[in-house]
PDB file of N, CA and C in Angstrom:
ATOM      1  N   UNK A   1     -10.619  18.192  -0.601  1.00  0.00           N
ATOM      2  CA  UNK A   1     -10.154  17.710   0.685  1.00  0.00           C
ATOM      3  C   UNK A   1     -11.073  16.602   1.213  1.00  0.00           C
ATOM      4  N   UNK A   2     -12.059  16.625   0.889  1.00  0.00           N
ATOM      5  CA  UNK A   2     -13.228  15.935   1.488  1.00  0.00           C
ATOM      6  C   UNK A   2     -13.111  14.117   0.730  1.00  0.00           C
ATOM      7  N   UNK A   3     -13.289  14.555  -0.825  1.00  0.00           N
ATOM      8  CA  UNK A   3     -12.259  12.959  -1.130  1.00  0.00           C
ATOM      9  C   UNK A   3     -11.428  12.711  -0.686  1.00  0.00           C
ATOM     10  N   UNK A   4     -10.180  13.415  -0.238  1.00  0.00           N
ATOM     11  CA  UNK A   4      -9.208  12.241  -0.323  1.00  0.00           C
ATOM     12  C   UNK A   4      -9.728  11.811   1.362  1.00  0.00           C
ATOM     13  N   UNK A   5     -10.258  12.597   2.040  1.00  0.00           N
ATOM     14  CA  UNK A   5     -10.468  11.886   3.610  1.00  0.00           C
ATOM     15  C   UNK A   5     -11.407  10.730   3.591  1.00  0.00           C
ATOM     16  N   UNK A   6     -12.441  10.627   2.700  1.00  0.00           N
ATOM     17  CA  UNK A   6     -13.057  10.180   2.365  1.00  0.00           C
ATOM     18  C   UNK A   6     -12.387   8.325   1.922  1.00  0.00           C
ATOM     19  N   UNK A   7     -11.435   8.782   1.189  1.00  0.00           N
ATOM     20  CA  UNK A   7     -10.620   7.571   0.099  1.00  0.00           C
ATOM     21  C   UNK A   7      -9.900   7.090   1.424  1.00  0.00           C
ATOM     22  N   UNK A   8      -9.140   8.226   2.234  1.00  0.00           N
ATOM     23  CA  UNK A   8      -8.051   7.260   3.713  1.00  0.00           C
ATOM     24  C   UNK A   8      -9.141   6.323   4.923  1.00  0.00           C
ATOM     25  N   UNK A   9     -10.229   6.949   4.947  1.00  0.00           N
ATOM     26  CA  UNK A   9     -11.150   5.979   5.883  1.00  0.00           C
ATOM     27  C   UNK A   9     -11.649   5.168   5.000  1.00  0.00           C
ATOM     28  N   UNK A  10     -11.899   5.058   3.495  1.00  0.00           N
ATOM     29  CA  UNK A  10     -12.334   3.653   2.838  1.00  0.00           C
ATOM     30  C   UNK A  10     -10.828   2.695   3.167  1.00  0.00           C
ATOM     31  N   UNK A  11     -10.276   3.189   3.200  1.00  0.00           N
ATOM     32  CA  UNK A  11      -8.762   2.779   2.721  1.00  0.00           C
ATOM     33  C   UNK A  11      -8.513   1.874   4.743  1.00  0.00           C
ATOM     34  N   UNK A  12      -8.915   2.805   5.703  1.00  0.00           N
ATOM     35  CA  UNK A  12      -8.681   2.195   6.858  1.00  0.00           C
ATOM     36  C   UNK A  12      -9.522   1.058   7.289  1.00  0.00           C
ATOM     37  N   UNK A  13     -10.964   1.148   6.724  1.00  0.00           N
ATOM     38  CA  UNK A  13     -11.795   0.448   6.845  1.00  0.00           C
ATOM     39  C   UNK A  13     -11.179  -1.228   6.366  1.00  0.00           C
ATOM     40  N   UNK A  14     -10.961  -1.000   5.133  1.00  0.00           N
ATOM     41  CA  UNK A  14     -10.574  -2.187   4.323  1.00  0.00           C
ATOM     42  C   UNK A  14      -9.489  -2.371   4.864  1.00  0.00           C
ATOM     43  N   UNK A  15      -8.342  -2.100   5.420  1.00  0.00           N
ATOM     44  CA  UNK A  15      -7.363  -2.763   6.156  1.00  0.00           C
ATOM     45  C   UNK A  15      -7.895  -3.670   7.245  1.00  0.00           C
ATOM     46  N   UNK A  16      -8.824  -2.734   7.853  1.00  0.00           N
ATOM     47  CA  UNK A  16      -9.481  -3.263   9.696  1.00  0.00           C
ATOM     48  C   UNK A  16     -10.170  -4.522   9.140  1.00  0.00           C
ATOM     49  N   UNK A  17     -11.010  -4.464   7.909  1.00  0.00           N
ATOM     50  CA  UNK A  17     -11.702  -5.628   7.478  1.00  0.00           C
ATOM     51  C   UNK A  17     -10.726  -7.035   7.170  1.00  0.00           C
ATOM     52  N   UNK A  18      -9.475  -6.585   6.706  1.00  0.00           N
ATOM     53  CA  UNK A  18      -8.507  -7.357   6.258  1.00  0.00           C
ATOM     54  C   UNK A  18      -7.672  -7.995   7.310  1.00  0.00           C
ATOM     55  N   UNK A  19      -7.572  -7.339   8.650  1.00  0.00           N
ATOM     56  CA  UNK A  19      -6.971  -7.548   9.628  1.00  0.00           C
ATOM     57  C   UNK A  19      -7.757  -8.748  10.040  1.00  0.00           C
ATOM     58  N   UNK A  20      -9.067  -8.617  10.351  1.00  0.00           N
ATOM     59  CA  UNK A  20     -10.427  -9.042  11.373  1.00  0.00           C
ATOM     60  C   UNK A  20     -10.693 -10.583  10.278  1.00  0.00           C
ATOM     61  N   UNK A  21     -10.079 -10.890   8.651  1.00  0.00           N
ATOM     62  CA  UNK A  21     -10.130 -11.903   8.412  1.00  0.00           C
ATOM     63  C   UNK A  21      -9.237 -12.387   8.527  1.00  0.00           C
ATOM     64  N   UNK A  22      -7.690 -11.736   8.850  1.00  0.00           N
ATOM     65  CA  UNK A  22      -6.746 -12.677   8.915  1.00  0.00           C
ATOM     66  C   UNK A  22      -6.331 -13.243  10.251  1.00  0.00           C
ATOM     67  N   UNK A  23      -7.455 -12.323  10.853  1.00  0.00           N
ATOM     68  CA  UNK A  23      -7.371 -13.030  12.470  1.00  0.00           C
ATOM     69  C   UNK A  23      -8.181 -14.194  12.271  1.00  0.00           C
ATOM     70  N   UNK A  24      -9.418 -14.517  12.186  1.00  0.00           N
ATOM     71  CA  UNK A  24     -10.333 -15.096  11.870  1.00  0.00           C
ATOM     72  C   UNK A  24      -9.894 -16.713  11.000  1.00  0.00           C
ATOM     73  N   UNK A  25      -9.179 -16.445  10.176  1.00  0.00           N
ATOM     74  CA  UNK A  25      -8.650 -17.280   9.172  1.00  0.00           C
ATOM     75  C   UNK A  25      -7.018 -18.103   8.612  1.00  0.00           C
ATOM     76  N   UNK A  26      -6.076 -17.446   9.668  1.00  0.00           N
ATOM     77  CA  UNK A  26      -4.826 -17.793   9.459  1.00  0.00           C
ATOM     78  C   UNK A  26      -4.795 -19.297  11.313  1.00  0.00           C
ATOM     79  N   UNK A  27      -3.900 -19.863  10.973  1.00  0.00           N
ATOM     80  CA  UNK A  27      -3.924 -20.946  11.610  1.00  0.00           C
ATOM     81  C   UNK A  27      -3.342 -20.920  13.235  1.00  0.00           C
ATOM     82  N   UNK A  28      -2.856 -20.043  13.470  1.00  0.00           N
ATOM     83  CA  UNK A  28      -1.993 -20.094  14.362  1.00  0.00           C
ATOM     84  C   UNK A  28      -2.057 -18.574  15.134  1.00  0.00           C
ATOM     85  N   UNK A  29      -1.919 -18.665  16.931  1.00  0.00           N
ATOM     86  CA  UNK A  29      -1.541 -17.231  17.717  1.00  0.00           C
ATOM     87  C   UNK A  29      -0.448 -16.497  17.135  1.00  0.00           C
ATOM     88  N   UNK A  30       0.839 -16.778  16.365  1.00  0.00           N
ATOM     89  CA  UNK A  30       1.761 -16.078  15.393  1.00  0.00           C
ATOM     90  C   UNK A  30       1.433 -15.479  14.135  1.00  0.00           C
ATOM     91  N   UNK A  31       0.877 -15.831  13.351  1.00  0.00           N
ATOM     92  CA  UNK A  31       0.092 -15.628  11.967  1.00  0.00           C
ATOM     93  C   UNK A  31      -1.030 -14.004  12.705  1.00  0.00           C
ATOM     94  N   UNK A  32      -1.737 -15.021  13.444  1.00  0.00           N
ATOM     95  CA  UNK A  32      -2.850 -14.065  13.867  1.00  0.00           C
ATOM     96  C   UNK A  32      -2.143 -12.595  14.382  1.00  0.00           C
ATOM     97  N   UNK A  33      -1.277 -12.420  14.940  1.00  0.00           N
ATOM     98  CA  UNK A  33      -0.755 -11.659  15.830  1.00  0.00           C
ATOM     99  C   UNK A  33      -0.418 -10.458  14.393  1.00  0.00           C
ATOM    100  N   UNK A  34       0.620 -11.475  13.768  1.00  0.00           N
ATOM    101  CA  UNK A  34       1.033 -11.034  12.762  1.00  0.00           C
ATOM    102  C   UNK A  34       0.389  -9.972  11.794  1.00  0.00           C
ATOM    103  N   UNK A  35      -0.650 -10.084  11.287  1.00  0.00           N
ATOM    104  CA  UNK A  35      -2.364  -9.780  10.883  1.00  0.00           C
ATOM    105  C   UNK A  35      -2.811  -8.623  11.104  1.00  0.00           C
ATOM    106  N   UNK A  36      -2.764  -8.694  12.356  1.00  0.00           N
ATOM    107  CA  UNK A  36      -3.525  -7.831  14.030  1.00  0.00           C
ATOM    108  C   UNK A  36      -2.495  -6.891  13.794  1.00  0.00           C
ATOM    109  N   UNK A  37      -1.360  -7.352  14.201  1.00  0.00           N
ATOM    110  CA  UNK A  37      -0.869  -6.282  14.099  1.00  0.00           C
ATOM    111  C   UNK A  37      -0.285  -4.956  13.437  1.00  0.00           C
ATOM    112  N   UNK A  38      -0.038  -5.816  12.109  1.00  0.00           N
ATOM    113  CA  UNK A  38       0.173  -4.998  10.486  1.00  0.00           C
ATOM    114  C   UNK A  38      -1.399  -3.993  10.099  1.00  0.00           C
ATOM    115  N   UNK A  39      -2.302  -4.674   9.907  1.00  0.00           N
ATOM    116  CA  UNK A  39      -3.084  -4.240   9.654  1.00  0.00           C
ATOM    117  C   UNK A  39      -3.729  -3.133   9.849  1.00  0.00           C
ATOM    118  N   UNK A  40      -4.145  -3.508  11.360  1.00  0.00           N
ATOM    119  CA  UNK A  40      -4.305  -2.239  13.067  1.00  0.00           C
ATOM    120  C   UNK A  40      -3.385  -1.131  12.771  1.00  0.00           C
ATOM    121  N   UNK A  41      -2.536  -1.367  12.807  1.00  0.00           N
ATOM    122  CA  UNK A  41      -1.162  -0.392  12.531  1.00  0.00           C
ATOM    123  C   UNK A  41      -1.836   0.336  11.066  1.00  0.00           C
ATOM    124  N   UNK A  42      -1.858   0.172  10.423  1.00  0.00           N
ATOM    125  CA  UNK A  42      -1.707   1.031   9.330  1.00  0.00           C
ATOM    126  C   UNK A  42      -3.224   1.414   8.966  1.00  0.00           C
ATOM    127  N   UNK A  43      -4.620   0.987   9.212  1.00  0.00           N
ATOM    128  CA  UNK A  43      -5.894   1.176   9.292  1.00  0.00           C
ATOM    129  C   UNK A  43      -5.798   2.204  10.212  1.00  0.00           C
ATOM    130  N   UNK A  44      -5.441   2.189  11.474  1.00  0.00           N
ATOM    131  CA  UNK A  44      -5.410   3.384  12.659  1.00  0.00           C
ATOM    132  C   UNK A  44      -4.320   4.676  12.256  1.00  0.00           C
ATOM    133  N   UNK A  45      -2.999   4.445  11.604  1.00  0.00           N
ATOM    134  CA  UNK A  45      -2.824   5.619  10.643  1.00  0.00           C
ATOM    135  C   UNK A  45      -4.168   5.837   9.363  1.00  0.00           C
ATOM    136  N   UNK A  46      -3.842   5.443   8.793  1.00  0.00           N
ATOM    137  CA  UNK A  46      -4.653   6.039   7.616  1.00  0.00           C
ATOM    138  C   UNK A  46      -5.967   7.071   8.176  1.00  0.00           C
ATOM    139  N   UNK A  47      -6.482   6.434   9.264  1.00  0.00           N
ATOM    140  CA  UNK A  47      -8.047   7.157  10.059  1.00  0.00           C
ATOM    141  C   UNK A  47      -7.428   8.560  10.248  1.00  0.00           C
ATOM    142  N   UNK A  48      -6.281   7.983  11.073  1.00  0.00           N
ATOM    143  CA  UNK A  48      -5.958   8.980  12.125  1.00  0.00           C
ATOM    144  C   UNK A  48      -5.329  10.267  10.908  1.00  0.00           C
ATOM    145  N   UNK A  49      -4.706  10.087   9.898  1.00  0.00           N
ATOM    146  CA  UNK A  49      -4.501  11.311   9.015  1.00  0.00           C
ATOM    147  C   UNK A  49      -6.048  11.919   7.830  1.00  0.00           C
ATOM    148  N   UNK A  50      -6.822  10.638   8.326  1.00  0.00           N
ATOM    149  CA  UNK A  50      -8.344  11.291   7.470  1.00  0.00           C
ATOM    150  C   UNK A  50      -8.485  12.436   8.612  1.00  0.00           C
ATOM    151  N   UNK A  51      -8.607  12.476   9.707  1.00  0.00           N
ATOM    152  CA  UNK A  51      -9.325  12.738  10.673  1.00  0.00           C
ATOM    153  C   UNK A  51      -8.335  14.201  11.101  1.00  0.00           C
ATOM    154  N   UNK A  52      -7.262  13.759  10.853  1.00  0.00           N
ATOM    155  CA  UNK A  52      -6.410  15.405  10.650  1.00  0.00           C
ATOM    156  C   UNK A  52      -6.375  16.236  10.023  1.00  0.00           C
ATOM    157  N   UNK A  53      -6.859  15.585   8.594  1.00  0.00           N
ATOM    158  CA  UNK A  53      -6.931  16.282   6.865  1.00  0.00           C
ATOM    159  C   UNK A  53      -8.349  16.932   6.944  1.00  0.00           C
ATOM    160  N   UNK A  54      -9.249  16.608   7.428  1.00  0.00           N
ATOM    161  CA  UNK A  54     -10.715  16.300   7.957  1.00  0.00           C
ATOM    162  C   UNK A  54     -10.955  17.969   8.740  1.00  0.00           C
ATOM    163  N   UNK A  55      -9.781  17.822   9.706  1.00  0.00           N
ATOM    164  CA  UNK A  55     -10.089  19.094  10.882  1.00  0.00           C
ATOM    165  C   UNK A  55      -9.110  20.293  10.078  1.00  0.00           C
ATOM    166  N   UNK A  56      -8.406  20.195   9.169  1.00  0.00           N
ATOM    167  CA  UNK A  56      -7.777  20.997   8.350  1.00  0.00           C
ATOM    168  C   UNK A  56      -8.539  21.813   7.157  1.00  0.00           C
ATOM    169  N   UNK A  57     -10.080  21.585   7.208  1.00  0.00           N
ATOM    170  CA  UNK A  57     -10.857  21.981   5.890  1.00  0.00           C
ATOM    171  C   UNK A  57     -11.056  23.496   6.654  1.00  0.00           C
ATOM    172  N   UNK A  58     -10.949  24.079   7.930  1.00  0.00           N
ATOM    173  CA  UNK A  58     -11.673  24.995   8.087  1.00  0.00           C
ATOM    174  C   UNK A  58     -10.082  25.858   8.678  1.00  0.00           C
ATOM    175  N   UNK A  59      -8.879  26.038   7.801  1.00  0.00           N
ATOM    176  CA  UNK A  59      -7.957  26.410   8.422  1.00  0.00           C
ATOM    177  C   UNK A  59      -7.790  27.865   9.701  1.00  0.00           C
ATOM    178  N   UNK A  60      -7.708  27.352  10.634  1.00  0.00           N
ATOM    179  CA  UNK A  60      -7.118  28.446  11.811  1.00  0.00           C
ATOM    180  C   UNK A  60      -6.164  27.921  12.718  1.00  0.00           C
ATOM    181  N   UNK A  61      -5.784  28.675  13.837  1.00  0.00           N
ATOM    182  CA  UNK A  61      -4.902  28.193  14.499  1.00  0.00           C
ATOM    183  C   UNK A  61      -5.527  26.942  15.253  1.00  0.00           C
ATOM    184  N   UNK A  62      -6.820  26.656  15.867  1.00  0.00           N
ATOM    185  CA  UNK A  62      -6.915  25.744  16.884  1.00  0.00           C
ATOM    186  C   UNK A  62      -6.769  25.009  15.908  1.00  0.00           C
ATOM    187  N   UNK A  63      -7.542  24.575  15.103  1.00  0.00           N
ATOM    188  CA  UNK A  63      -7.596  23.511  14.203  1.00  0.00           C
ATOM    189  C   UNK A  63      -6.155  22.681  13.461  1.00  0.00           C
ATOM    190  N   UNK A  64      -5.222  23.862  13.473  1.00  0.00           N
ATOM    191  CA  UNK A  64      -3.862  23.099  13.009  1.00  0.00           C
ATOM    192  C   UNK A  64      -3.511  22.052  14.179  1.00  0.00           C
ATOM    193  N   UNK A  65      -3.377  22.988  15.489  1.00  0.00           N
ATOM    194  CA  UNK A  65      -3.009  22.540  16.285  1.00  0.00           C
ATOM    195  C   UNK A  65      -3.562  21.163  17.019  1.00  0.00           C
ATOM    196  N   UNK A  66      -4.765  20.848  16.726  1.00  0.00           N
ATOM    197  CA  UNK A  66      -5.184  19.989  17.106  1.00  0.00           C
ATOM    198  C   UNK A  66      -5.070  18.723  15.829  1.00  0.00           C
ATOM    199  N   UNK A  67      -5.228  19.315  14.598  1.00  0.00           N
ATOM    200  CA  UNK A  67      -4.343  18.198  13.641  1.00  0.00           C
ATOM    201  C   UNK A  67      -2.993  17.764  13.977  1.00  0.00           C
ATOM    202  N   UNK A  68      -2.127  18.840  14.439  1.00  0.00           N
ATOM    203  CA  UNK A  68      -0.353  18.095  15.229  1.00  0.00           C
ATOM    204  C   UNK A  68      -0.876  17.196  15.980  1.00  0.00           C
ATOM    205  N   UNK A  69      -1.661  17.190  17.022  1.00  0.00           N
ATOM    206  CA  UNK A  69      -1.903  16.650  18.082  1.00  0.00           C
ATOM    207  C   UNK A  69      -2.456  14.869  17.653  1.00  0.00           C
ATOM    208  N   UNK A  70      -3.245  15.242  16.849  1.00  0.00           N
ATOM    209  CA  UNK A  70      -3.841  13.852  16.005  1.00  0.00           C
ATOM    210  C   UNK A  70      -2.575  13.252  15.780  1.00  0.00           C
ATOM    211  N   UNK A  71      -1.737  14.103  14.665  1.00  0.00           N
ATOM    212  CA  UNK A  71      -0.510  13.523  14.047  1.00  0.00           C
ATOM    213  C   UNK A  71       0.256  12.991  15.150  1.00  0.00           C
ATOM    214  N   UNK A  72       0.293  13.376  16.621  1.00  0.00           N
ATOM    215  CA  UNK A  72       1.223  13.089  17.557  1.00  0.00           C
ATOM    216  C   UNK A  72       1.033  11.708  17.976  1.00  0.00           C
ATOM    217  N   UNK A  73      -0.586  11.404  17.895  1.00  0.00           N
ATOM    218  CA  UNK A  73      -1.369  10.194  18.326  1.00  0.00           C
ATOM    219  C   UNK A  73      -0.984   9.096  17.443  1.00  0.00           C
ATOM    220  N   UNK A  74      -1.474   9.750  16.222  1.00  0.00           N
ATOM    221  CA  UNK A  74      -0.697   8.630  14.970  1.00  0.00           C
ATOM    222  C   UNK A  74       0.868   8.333  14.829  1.00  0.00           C
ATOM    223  N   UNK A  75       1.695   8.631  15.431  1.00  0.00           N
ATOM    224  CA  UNK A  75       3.197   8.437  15.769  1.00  0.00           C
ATOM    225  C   UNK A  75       3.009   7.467  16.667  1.00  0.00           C
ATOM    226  N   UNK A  76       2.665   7.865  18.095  1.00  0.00           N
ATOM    227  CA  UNK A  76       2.702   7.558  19.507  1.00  0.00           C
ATOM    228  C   UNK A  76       1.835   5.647  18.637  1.00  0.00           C
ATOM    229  N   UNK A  77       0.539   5.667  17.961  1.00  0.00           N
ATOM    230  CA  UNK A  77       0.124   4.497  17.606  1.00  0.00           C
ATOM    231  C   UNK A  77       1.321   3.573  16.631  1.00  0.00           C
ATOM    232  N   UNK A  78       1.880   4.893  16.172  1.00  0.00           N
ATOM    233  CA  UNK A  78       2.713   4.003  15.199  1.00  0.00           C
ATOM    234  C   UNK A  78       3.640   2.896  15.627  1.00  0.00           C
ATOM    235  N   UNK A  79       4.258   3.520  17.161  1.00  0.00           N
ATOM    236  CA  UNK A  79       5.830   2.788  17.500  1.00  0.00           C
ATOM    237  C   UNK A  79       4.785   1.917  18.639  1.00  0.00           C
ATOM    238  N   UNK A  80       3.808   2.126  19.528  1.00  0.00           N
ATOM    239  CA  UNK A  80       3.051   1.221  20.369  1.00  0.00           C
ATOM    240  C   UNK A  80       2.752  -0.111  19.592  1.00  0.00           C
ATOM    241  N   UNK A  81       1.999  -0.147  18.746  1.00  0.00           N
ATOM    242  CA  UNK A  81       1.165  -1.357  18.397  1.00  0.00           C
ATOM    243  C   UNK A  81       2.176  -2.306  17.755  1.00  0.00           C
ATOM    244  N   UNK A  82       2.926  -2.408  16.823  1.00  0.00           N
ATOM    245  CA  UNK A  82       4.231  -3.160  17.098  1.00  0.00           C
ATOM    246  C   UNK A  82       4.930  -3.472  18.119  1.00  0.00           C
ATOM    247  N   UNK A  83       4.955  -2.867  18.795  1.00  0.00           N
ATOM    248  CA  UNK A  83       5.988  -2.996  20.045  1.00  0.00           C
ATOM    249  C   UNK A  83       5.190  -4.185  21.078  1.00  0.00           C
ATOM    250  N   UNK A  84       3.692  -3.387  21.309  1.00  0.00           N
ATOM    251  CA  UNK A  84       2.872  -4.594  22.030  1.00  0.00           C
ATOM    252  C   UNK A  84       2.960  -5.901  20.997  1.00  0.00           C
ATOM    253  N   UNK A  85       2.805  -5.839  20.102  1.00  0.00           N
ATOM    254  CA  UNK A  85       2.169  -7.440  19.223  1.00  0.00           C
ATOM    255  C   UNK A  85       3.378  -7.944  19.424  1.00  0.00           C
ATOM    256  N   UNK A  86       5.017  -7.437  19.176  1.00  0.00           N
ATOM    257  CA  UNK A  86       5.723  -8.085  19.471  1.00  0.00           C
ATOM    258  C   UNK A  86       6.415  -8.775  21.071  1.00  0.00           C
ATOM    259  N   UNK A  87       5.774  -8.135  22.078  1.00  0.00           N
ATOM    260  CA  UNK A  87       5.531  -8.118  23.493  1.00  0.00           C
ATOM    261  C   UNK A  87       4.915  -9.586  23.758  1.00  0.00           C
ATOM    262  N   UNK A  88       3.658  -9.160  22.771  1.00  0.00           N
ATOM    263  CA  UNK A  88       2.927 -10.357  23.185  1.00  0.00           C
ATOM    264  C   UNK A  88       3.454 -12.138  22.616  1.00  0.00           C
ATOM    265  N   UNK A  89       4.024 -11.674  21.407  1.00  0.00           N
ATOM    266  CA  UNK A  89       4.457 -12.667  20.527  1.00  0.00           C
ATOM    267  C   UNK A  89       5.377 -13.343  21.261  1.00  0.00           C
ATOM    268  N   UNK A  90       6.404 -12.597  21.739  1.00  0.00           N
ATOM    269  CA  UNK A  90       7.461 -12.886  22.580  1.00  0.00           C
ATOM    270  C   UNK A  90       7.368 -14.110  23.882  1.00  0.00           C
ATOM    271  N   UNK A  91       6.209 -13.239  24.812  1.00  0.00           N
ATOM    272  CA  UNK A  91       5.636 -13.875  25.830  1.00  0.00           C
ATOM    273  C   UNK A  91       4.837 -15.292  25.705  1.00  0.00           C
ATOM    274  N   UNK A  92       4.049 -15.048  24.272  1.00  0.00           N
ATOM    275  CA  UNK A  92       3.835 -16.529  24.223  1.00  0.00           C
ATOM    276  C   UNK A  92       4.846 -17.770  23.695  1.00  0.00           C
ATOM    277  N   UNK A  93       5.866 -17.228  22.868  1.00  0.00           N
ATOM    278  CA  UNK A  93       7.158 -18.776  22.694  1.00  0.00           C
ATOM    279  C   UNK A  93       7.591 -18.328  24.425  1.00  0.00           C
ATOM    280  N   UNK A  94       7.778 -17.551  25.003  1.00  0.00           N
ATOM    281  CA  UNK A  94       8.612 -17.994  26.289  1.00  0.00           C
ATOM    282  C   UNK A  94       7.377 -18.726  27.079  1.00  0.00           C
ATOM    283  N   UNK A  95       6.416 -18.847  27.276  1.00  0.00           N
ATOM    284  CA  UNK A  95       5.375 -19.103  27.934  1.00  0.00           C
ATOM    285  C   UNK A  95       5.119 -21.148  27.196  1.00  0.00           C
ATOM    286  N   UNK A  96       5.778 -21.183  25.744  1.00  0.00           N
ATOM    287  CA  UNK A  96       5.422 -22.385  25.016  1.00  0.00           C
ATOM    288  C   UNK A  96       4.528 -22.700  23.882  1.00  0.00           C
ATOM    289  N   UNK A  97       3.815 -21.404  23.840  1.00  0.00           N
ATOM    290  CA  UNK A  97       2.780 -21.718  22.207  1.00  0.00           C
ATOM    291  C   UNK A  97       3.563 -21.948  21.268  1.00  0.00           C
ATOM    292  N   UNK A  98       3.450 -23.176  20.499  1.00  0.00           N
ATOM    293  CA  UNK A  98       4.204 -23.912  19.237  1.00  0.00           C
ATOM    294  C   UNK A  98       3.240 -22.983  18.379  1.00  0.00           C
ATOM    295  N   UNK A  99       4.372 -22.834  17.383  1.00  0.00           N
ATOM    296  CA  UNK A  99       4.236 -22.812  16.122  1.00  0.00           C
ATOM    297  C   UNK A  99       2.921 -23.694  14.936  1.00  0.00           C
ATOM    298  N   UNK A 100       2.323 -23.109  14.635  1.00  0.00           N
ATOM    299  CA  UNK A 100       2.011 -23.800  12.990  1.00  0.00           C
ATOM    300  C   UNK A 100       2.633 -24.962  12.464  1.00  0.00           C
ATOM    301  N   UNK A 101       2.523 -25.527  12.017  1.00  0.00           N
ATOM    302  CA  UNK A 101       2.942 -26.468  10.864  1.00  0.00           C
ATOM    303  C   UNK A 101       2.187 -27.462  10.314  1.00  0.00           C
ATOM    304  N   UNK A 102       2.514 -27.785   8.899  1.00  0.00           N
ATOM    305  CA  UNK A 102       1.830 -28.569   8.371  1.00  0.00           C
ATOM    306  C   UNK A 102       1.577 -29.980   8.432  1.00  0.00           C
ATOM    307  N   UNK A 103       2.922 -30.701   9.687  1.00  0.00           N
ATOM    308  CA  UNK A 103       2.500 -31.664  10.342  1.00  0.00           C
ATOM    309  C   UNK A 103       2.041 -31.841  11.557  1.00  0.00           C
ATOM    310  N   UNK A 104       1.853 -30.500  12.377  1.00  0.00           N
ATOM    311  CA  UNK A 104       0.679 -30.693  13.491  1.00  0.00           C
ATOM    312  C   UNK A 104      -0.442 -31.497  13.028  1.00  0.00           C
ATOM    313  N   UNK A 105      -0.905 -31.558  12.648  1.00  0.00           N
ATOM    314  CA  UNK A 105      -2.392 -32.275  12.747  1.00  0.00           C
ATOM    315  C   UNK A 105      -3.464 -31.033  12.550  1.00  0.00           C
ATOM    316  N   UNK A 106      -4.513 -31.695  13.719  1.00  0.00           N
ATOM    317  CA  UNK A 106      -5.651 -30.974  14.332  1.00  0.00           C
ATOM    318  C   UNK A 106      -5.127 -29.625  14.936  1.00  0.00           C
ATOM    319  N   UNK A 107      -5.315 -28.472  15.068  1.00  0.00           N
ATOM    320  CA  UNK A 107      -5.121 -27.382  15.778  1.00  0.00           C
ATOM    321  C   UNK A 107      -5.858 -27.265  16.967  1.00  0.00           C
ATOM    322  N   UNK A 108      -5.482 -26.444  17.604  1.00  0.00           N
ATOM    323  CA  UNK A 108      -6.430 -26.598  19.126  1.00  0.00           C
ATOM    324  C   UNK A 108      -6.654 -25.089  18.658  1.00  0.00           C
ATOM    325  N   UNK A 109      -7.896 -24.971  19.757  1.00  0.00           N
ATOM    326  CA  UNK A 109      -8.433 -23.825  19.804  1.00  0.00           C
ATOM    327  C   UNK A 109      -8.627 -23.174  21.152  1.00  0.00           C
TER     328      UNK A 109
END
């Protein structure tokens, strides 16, 4: 039990790391968002079922119950963090942030 919790937080880590360069490194508030938000999303599951699998080594009742409860968090994260990135995505074309492209030029920052 202890590997595989072990393998889902290497596993969340390296998403969060993967997220934090494609924020860092993709050209544009869309791309970035994009990134942020895939990434986040599935790094914060993966934790969030180490961390359930984790409280499941010593089986009793509190302990299940508070793994549902994790699991409830990791749902509740699941349908939120999409929903915001696309919130936000939204708000910025209605607000006017252009797009990327390869004939912009210079990018602003």
């Amino acid at each position: 039990m202890n590997v595989i919790t072990i393998v889902l937080l290497a596993l969340g880590l390296f998403f969060f790391a993967v997220g934090v360069v494609g924020i860092l490194r993709l050209p544009d508030f869309y791309t970035r968002m994009h990134a942020a938000g895939k990434c986040d999303t599935l790094a914060s599951e993966l934790m969030l079922l180490a961390v359930a699998l984790y409280n499941l080594s010593d089986p009793s009742l509190g302990s299940v119950l508070v793994s549902i409860k994790i699991m409830m968090i990791a749902g509740f994260v699941f349908v939120a963090s999409p929903t915001a990135t696309h919130a936000l995505t939204e708000a910025a074309l209605v607000v006017g942030v252009s797009p990327w492209s390869k004939n912009s030029g210079r990018r602003r920052l």
